[in-house]
N, C-alpha and C. Protein backbone atom coordinates (compact mmCIF):
# COMPACT_ATOMS: atom_id res chain seq x y z
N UNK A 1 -239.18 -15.10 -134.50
CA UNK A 1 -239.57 -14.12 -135.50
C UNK A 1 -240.51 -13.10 -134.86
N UNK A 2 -240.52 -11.72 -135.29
CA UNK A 2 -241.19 -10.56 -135.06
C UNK A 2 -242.22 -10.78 -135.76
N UNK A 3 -243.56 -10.84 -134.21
CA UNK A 3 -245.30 -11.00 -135.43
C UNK A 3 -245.46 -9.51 -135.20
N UNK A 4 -247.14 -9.50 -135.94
CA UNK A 4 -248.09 -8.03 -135.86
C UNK A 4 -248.59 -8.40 -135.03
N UNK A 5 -248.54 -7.34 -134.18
CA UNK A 5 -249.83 -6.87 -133.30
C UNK A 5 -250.31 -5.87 -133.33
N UNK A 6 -251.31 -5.80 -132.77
CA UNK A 6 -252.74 -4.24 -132.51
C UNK A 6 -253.07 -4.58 -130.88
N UNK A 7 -253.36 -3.00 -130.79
CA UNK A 7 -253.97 -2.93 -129.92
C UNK A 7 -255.72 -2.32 -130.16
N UNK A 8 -256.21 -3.30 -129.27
CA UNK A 8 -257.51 -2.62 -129.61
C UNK A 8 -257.96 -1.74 -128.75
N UNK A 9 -259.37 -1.30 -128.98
CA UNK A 9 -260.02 -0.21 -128.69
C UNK A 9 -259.73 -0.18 -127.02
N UNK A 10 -259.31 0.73 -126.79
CA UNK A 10 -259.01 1.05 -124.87
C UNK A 10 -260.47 1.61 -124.10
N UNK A 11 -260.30 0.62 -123.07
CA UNK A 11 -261.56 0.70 -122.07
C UNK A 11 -260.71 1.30 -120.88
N UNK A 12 -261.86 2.33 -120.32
CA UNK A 12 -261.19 3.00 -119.49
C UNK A 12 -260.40 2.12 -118.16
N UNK A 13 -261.39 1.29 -117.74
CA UNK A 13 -260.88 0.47 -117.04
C UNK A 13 -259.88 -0.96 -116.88
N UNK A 14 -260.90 -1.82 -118.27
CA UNK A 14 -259.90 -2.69 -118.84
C UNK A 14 -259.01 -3.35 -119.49
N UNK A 15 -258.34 -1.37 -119.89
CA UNK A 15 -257.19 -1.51 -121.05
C UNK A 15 -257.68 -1.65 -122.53
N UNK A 16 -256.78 -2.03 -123.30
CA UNK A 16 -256.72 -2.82 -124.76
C UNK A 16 -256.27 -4.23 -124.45
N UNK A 17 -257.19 -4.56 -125.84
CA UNK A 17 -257.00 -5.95 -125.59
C UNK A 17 -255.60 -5.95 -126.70
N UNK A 18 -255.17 -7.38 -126.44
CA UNK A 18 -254.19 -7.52 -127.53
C UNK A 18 -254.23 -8.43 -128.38
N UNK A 19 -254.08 -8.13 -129.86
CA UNK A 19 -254.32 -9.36 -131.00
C UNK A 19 -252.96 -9.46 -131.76
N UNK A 20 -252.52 -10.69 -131.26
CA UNK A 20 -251.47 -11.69 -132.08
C UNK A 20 -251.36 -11.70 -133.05
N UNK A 21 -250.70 -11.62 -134.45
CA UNK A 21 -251.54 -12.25 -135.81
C UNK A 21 -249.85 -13.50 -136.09
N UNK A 22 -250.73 -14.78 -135.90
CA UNK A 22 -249.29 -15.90 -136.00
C UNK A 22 -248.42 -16.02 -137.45
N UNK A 23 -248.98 -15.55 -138.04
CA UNK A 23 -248.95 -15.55 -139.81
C UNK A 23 -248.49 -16.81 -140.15
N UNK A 24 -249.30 -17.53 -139.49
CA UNK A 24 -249.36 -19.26 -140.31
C UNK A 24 -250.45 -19.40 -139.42
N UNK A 25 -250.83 -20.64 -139.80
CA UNK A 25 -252.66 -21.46 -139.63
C UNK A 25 -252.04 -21.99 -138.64
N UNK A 26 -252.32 -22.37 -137.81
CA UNK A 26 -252.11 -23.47 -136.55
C UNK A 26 -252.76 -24.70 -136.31
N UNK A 27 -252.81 -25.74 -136.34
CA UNK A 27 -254.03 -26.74 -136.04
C UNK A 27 -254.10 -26.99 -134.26
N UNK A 28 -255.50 -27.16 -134.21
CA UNK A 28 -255.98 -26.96 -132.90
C UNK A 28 -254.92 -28.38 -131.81
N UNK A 29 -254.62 -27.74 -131.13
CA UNK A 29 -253.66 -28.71 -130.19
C UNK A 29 -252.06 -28.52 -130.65
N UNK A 30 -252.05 -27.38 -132.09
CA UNK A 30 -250.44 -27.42 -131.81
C UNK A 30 -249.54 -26.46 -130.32
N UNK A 31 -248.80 -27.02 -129.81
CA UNK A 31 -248.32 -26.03 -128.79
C UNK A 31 -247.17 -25.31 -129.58
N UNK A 32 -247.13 -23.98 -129.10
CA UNK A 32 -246.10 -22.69 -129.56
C UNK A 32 -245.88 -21.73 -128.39
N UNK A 33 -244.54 -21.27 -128.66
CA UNK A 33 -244.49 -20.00 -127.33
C UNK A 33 -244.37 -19.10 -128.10
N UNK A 34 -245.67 -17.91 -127.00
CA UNK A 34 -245.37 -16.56 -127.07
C UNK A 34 -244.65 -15.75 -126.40
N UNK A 35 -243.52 -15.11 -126.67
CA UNK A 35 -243.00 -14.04 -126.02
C UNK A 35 -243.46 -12.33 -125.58
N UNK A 36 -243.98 -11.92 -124.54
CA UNK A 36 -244.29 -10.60 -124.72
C UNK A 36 -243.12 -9.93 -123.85
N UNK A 37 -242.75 -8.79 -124.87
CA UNK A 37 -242.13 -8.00 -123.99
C UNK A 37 -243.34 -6.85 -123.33
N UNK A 38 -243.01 -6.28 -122.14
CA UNK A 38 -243.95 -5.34 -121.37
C UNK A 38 -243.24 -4.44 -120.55
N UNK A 39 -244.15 -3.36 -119.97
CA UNK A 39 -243.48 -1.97 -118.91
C UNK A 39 -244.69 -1.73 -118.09
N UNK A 40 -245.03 -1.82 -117.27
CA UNK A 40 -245.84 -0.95 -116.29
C UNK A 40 -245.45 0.51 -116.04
N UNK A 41 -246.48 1.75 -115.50
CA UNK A 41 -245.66 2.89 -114.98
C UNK A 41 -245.79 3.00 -113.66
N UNK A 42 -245.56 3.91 -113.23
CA UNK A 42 -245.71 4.25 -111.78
C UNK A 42 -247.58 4.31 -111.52
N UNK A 43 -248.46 5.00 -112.42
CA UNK A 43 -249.57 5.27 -112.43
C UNK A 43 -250.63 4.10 -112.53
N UNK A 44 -250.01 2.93 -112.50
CA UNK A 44 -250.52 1.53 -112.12
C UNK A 44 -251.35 1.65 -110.86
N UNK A 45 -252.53 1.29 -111.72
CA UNK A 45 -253.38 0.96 -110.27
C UNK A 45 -253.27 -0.20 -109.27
N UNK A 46 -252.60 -0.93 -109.39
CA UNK A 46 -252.16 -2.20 -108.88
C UNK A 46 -250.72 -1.62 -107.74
N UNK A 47 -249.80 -0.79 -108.21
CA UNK A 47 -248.72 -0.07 -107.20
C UNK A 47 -249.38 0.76 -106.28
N UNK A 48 -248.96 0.37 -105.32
CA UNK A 48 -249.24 1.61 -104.76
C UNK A 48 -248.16 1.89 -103.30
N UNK A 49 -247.90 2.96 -103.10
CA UNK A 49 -247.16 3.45 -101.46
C UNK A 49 -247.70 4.18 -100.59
N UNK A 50 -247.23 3.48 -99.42
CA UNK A 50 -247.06 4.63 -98.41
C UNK A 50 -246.33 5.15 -97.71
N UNK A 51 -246.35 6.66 -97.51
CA UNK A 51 -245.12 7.28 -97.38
C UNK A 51 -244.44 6.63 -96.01
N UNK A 52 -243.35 7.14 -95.35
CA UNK A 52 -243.03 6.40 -94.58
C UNK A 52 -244.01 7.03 -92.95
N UNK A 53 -244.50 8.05 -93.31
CA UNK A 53 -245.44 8.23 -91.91
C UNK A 53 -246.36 7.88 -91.69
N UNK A 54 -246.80 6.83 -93.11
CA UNK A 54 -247.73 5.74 -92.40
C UNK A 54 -247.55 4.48 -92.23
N UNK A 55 -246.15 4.29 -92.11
CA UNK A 55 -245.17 2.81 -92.19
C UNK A 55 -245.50 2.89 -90.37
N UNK A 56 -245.31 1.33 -89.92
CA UNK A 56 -244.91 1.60 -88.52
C UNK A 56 -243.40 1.75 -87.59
N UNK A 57 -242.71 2.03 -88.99
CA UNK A 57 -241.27 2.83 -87.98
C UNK A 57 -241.56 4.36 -88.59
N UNK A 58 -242.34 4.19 -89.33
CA UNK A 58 -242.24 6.30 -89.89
C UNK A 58 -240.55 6.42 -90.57
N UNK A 59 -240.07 5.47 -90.63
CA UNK A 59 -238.80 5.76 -91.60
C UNK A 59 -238.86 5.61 -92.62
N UNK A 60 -239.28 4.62 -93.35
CA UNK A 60 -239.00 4.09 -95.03
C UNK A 60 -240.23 4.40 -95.67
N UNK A 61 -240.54 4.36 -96.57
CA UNK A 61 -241.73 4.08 -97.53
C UNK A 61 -242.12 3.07 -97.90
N UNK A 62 -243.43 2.23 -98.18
CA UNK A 62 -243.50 0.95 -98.18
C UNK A 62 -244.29 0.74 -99.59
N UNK A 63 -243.94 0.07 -100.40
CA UNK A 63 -244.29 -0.54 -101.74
C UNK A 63 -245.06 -1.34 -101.65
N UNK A 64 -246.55 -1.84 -102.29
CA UNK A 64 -247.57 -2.98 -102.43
C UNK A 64 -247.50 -2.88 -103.31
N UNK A 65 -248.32 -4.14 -103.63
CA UNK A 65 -249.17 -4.62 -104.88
C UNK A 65 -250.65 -4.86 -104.75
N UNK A 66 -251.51 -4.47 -105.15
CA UNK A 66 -253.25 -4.66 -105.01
C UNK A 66 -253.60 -5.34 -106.42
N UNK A 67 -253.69 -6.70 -106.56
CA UNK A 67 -254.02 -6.96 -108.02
C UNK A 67 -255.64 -7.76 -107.80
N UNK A 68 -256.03 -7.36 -107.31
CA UNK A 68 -257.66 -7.75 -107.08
C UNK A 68 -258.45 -6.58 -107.34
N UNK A 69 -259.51 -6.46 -107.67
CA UNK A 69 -260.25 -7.07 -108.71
C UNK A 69 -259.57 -7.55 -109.81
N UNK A 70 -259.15 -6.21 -110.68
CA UNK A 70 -258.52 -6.17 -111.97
C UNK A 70 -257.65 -5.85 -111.95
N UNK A 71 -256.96 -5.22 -111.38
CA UNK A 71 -255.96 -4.74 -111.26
C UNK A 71 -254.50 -4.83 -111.86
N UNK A 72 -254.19 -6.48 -111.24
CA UNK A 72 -252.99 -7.21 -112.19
C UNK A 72 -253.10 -6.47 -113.80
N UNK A 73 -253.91 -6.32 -114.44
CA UNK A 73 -253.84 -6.63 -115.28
C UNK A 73 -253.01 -4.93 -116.30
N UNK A 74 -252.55 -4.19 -114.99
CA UNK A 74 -252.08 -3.17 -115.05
C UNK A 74 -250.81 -3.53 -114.99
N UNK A 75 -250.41 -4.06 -114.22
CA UNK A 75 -248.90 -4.82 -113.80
C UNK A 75 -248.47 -5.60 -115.52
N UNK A 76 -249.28 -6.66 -116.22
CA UNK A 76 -248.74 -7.30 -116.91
C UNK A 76 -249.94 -8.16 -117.82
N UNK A 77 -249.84 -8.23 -119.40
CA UNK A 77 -250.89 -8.87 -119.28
C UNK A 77 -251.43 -9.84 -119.20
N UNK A 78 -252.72 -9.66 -118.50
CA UNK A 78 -253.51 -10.94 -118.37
C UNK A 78 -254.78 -11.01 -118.18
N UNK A 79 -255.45 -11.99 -118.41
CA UNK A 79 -257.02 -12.28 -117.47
C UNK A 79 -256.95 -12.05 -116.31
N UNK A 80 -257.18 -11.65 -115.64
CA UNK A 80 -258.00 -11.32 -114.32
C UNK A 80 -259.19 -11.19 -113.49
């Protein structure tokens, strides 16, 4: 089933947070799965390239990931 969510107030750095609403009570220790769907953009601070003239063949372009400090949390969400 499709729940509500919100997003809350956006910090420049560490996003919005996100609030679930389960629309039933839960008792503590029941287990349930959440599904999130998600998108990153290119403007992820966590992506990043370099062109290929700073690769060491100078041919291709090379794709990372930097998810330290916070970063990940640009990629997908999470604690970090």
């Amino acid at each position: 089933a499709d729940l509500t969510f919100v997003l809350g107030e956006v910090h420049p750095v560490m996003g919005a947070p996100l609030v679930i609403e389960l629309g039933t009570r839960m008792d503590a220790g029941t287990a349930f799965d959440v599904v999130i769907t998600y998108r990153t953009s290119p403007s992820s601070s966590a992506v990043q390239w370099l062109r290929p003239e700073q690769t060491a063949g100078g041919t291709h372009p090379y794709l990372f990931t930097q998810c330290q400090a916070i970063h990940a949390r640009s990629l997908f969400p999470c604690q970090d």
